[in-house]
C-alpha atoms as a PDB file:
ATOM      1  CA  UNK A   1    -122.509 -27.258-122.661  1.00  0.00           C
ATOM      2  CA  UNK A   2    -123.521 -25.497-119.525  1.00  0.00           C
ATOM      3  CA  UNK A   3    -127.004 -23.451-119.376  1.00  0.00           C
ATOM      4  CA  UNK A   4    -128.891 -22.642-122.692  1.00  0.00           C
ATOM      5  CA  UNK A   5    -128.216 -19.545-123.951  1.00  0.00           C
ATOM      6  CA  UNK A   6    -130.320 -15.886-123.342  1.00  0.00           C
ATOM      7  CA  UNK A   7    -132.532 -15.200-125.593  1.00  0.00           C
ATOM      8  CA  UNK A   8    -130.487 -13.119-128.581  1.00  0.00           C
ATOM      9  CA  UNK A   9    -132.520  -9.978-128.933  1.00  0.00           C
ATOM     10  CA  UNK A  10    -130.991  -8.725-125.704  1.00  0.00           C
ATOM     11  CA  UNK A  11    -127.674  -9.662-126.063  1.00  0.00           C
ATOM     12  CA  UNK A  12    -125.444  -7.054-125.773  1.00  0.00           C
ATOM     13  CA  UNK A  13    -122.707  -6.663-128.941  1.00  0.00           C
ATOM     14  CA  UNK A  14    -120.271  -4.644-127.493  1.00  0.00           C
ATOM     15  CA  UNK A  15    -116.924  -5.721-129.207  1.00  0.00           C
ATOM     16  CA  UNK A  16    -114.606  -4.284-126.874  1.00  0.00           C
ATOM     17  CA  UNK A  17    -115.856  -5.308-123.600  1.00  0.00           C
ATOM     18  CA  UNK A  18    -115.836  -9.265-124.863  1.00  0.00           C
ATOM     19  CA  UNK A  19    -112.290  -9.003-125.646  1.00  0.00           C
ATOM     20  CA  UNK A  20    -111.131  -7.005-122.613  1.00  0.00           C
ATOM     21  CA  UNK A  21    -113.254 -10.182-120.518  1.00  0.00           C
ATOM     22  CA  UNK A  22    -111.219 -12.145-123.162  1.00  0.00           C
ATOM     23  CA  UNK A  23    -108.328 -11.026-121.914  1.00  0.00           C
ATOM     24  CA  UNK A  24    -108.679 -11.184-118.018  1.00  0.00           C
ATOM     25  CA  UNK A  25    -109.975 -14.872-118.529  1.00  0.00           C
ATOM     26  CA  UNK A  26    -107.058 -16.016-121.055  1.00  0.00           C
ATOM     27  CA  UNK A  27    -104.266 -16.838-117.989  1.00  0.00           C
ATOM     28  CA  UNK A  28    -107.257 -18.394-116.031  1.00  0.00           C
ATOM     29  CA  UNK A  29    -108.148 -21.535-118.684  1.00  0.00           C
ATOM     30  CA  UNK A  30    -104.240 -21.526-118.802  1.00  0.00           C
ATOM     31  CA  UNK A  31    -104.054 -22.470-115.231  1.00  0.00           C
ATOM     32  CA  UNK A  32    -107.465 -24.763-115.430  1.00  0.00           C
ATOM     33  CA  UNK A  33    -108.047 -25.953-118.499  1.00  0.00           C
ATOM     34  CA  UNK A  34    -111.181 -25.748-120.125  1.00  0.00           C
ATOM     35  CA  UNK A  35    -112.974 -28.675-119.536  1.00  0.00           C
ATOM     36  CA  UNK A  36    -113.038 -28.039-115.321  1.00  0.00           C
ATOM     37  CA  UNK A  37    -113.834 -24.601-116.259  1.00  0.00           C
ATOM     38  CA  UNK A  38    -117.744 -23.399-115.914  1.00  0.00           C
ATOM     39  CA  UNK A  39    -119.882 -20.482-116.918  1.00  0.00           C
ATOM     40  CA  UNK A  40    -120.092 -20.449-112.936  1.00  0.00           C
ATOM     41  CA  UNK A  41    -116.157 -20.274-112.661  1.00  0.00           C
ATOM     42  CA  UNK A  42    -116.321 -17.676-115.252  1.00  0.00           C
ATOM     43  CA  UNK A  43    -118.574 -15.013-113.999  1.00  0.00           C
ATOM     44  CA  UNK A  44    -116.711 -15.137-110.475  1.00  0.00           C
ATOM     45  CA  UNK A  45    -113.656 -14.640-111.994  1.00  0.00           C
ATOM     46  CA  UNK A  46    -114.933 -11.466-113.747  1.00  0.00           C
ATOM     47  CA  UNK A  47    -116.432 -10.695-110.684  1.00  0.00           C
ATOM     48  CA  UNK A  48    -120.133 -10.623-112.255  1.00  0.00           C
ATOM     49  CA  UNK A  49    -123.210 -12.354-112.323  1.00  0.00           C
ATOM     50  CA  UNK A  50    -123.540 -15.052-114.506  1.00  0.00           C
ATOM     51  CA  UNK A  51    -126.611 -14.032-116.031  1.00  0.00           C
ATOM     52  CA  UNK A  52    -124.620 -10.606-117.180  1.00  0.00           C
ATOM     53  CA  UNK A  53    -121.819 -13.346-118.760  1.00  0.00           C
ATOM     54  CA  UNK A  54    -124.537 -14.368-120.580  1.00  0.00           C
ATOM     55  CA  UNK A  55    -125.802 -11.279-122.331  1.00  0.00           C
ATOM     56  CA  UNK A  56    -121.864 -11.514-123.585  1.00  0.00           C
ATOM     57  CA  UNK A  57    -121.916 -14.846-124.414  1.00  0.00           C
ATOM     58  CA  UNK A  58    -123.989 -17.597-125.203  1.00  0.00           C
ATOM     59  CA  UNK A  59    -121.806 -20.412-124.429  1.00  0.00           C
ATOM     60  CA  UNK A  60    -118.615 -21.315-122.914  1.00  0.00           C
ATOM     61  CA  UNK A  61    -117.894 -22.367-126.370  1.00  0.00           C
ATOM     62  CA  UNK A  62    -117.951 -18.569-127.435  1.00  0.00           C
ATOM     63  CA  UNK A  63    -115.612 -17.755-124.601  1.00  0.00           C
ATOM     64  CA  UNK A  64    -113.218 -19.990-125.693  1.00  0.00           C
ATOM     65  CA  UNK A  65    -113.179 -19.215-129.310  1.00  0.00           C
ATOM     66  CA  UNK A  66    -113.052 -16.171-128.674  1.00  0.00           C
ATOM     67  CA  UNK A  67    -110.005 -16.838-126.167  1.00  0.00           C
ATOM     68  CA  UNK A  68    -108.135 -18.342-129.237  1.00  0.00           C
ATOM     69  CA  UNK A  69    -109.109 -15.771-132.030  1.00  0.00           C
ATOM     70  CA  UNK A  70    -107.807 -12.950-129.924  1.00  0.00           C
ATOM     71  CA  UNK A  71    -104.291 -15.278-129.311  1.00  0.00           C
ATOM     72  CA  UNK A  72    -103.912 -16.200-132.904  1.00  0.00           C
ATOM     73  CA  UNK A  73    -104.431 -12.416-134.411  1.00  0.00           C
ATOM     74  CA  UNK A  74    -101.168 -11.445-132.020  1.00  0.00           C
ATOM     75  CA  UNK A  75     -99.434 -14.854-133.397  1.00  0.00           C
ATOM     76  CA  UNK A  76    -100.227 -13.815-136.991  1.00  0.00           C
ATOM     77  CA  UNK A  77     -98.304 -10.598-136.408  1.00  0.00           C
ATOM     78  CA  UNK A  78     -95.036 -12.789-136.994  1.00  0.00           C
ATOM     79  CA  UNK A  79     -95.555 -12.614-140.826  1.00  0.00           C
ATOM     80  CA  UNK A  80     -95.265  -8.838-140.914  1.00  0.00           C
ATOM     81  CA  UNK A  81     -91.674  -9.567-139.225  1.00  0.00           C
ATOM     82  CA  UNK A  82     -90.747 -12.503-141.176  1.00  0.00           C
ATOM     83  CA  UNK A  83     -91.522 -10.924-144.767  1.00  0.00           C
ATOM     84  CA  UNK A  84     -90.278  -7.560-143.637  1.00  0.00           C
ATOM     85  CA  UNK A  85     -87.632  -7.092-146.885  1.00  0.00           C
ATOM     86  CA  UNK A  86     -86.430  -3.516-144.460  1.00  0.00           C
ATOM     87  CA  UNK A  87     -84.846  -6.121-141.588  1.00  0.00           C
ATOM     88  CA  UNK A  88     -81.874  -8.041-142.066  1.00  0.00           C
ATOM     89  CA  UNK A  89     -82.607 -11.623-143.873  1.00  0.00           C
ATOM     90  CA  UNK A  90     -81.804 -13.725-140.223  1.00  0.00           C
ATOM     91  CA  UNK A  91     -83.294 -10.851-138.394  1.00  0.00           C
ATOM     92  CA  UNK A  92     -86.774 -11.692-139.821  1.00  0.00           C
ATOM     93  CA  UNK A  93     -86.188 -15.082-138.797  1.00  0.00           C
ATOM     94  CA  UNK A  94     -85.129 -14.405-135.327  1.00  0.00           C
ATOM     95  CA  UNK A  95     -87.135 -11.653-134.478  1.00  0.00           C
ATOM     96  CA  UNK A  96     -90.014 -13.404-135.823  1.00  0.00           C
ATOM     97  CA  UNK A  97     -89.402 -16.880-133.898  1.00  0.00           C
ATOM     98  CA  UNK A  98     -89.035 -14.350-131.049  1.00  0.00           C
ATOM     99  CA  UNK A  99     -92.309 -13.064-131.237  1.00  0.00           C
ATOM    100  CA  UNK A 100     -93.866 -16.127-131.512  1.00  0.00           C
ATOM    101  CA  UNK A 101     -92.278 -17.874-128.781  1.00  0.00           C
ATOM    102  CA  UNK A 102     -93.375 -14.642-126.509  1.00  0.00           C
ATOM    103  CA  UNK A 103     -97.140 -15.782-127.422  1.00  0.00           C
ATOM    104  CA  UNK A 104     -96.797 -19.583-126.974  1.00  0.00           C
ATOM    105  CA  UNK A 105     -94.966 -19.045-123.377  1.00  0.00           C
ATOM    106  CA  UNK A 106     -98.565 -18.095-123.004  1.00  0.00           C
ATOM    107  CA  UNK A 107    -100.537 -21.451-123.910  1.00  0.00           C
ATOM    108  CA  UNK A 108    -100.701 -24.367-121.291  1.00  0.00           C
ATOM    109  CA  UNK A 109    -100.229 -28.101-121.982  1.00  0.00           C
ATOM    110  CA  UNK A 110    -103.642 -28.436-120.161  1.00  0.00           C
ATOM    111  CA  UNK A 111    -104.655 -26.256-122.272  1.00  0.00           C
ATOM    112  CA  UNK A 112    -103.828 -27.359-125.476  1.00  0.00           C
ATOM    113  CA  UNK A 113    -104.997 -31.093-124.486  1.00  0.00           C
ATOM    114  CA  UNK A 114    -108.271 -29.823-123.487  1.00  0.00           C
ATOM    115  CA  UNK A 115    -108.933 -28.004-127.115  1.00  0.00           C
ATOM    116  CA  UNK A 116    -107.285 -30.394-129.036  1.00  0.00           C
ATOM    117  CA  UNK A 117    -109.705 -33.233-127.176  1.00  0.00           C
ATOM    118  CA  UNK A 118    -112.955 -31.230-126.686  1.00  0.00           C
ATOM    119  CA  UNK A 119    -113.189 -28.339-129.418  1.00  0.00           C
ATOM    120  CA  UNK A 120    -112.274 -29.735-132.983  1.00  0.00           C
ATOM    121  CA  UNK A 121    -113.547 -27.051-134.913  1.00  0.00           C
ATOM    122  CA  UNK A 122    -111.141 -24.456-133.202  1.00  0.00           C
ATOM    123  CA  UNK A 123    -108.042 -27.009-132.874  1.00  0.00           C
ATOM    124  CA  UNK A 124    -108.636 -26.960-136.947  1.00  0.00           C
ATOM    125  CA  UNK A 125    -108.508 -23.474-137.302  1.00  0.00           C
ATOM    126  CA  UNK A 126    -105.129 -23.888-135.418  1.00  0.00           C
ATOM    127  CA  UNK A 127    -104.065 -26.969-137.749  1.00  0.00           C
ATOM    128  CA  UNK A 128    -105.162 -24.198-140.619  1.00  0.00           C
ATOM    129  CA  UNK A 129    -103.001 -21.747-139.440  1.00  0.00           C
ATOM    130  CA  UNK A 130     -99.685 -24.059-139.123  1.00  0.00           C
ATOM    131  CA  UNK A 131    -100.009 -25.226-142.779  1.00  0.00           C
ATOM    132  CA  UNK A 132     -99.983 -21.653-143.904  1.00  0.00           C
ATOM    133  CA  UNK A 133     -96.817 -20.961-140.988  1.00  0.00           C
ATOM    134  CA  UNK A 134     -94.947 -23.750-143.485  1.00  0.00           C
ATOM    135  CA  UNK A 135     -95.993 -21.921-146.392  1.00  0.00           C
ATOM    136  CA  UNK A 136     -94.287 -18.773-145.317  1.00  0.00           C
ATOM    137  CA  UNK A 137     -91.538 -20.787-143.793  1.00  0.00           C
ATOM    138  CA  UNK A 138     -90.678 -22.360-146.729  1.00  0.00           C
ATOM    139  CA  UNK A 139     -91.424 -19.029-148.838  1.00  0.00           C
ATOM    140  CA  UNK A 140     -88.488 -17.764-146.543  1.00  0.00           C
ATOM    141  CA  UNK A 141     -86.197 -20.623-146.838  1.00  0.00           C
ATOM    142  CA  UNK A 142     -86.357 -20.270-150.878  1.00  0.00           C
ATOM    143  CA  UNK A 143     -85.396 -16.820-150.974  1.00  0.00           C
ATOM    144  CA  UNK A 144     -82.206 -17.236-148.408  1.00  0.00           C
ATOM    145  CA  UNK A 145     -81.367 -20.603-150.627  1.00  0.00           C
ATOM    146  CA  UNK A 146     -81.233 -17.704-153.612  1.00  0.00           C
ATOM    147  CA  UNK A 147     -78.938 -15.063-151.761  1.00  0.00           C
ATOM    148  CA  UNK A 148     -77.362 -17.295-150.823  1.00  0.00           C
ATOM    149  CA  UNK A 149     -77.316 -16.655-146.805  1.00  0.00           C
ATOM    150  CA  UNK A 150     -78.811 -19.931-146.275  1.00  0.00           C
ATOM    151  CA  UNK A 151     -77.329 -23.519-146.966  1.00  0.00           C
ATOM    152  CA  UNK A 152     -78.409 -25.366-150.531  1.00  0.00           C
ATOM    153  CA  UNK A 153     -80.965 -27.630-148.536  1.00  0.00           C
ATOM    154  CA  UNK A 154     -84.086 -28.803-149.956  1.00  0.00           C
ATOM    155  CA  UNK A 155     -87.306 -26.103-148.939  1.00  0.00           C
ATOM    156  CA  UNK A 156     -89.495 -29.051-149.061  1.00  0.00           C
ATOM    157  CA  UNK A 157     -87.573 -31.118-146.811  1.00  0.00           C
ATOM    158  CA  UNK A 158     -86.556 -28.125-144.438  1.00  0.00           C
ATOM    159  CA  UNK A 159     -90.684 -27.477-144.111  1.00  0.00           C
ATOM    160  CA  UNK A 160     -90.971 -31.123-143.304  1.00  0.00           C
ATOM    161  CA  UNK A 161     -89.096 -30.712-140.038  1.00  0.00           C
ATOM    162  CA  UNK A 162     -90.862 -27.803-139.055  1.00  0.00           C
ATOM    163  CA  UNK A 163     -93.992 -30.202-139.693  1.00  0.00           C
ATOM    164  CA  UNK A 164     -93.171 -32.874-137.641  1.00  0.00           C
ATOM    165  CA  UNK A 165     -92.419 -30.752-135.105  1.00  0.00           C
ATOM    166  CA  UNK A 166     -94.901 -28.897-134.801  1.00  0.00           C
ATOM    167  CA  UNK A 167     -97.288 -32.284-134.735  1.00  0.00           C
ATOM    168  CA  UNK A 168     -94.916 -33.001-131.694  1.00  0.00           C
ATOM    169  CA  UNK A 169     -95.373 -29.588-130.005  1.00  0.00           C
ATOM    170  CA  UNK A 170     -99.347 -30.182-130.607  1.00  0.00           C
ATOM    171  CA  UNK A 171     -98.763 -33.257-128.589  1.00  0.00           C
ATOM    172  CA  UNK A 172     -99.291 -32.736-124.330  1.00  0.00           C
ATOM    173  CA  UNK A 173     -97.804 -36.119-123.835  1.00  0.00           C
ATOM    174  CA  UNK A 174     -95.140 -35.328-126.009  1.00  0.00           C
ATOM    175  CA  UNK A 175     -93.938 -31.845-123.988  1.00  0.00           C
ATOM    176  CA  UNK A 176     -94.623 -34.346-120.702  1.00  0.00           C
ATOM    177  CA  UNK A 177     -92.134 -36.657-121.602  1.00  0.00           C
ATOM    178  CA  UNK A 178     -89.622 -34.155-123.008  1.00  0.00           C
ATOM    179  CA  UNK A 179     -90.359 -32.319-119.073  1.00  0.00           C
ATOM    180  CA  UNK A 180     -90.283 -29.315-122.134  1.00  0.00           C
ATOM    181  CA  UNK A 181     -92.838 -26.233-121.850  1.00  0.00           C
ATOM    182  CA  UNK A 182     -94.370 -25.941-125.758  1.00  0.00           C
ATOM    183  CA  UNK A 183     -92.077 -22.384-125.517  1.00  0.00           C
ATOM    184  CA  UNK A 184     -88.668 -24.009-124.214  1.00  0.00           C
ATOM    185  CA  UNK A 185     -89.298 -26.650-127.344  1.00  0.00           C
ATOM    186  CA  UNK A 186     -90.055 -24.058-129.612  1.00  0.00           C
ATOM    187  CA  UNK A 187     -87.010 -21.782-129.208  1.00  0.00           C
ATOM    188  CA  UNK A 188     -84.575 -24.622-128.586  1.00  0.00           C
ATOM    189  CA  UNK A 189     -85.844 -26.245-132.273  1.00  0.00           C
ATOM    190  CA  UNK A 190     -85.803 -23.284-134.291  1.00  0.00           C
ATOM    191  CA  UNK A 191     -82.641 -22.477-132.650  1.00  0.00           C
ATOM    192  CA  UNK A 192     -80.861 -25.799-133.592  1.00  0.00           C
ATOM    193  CA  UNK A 193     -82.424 -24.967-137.084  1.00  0.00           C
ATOM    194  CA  UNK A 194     -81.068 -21.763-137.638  1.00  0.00           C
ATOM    195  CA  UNK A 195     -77.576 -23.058-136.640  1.00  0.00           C
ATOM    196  CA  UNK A 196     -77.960 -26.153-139.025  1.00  0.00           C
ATOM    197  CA  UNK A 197     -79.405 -23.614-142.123  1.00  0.00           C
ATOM    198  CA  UNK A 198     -77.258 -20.486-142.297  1.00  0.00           C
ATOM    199  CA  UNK A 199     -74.329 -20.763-144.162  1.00  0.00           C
ATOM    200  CA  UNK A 200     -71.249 -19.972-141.998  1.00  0.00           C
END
């Protein structure tokens, strides 16, 4: 895609300057998408020449990864919450649904449609990083089974929901039809959940 990259002796590894251009350019492929989106687009956004973007970055393939490596290591912050044994049992739940909502209020069904269509290899990484979301789900929904501050509901089935909906909220045309933003179907799920789960 787009120009062929610099040659890689003179590109310039500096870690923290990617991610702060990281950053500034996540909210813009929010609003655009990716696809629309050019190595053009993205040096007048930063306000810089393109040929500096490209002693950054060979590709806007890079960009983009990188875009959704920075999002996912603030996402993955909800297992410290959720396996937190100091918090209450439903306050790792909530608080950790909480912070994960915050993040996805962040991700646009344009967006989403665009990676899931164009970039395969990073939509897996995503479809790698729900399957191991149900594995601490259901991790959680054992142990509140055991003390008992959860209803006597089958994990495996419980993680099956969260499955299926999660295919759903991976689905633009899905959150279209609902007229649902991926965050408004996220918290009003897991809230209908927690209601149906903890034992009253």
């Amino acid at each position: 895609m787009g120009r062929k990259s610099i040659d890689t002796k003179i590109r310039v590894q500096n870690k923290e300057k990617r991610n702060a251009w990281a950053d500034e350019l996540f909210p813009y492929f929010q609003t655009h998408g990716i696809k629309r989106i050019t190595m053009d687009d993205v040096a007048a956004h930063l306000d810089k020449s393109k040929a500096t973007i490209y002693k950054y970055f060979k590709t806007k393939d890079e960009i983009v990864d990188l875009l959704m490596s920075r999002h996912l290591e603030g996402i993955q912050q909800f297992e410290h919450i959720l396996t937190d044994k100091n918090l209450a049992f439903l306050d790792r739940y909530t608080g950790s649904i909480d912070l994960l909502s915050g993040y996805l209020s962040k991700i646009s069904e344009l967006f989403l449609s665009d990676l899931k269509q164009y970039y395969p290899a990073t939509w897996q990484r995503i479809s790698g990083f729900i399957t191991y979301t149900e594995h601490l789900l259901e991790q959680y929904y054992i142990e509140g089974i055991e003390q008992g501050a959860l209803q006597a509901l089958s994990p495996k089935l419980l993680v099956l929901s969260d499955r299926l909906f999660f295919n759903a909220l991976s689905n633009p045309d899905f959150l279209i039809e609902s007229g649902l933003s991926i965050q408004e179907a996220f918290e009003q799920y897991f809230q209908l959940k927690l209601y149906g789960m903890v034992k009253g």
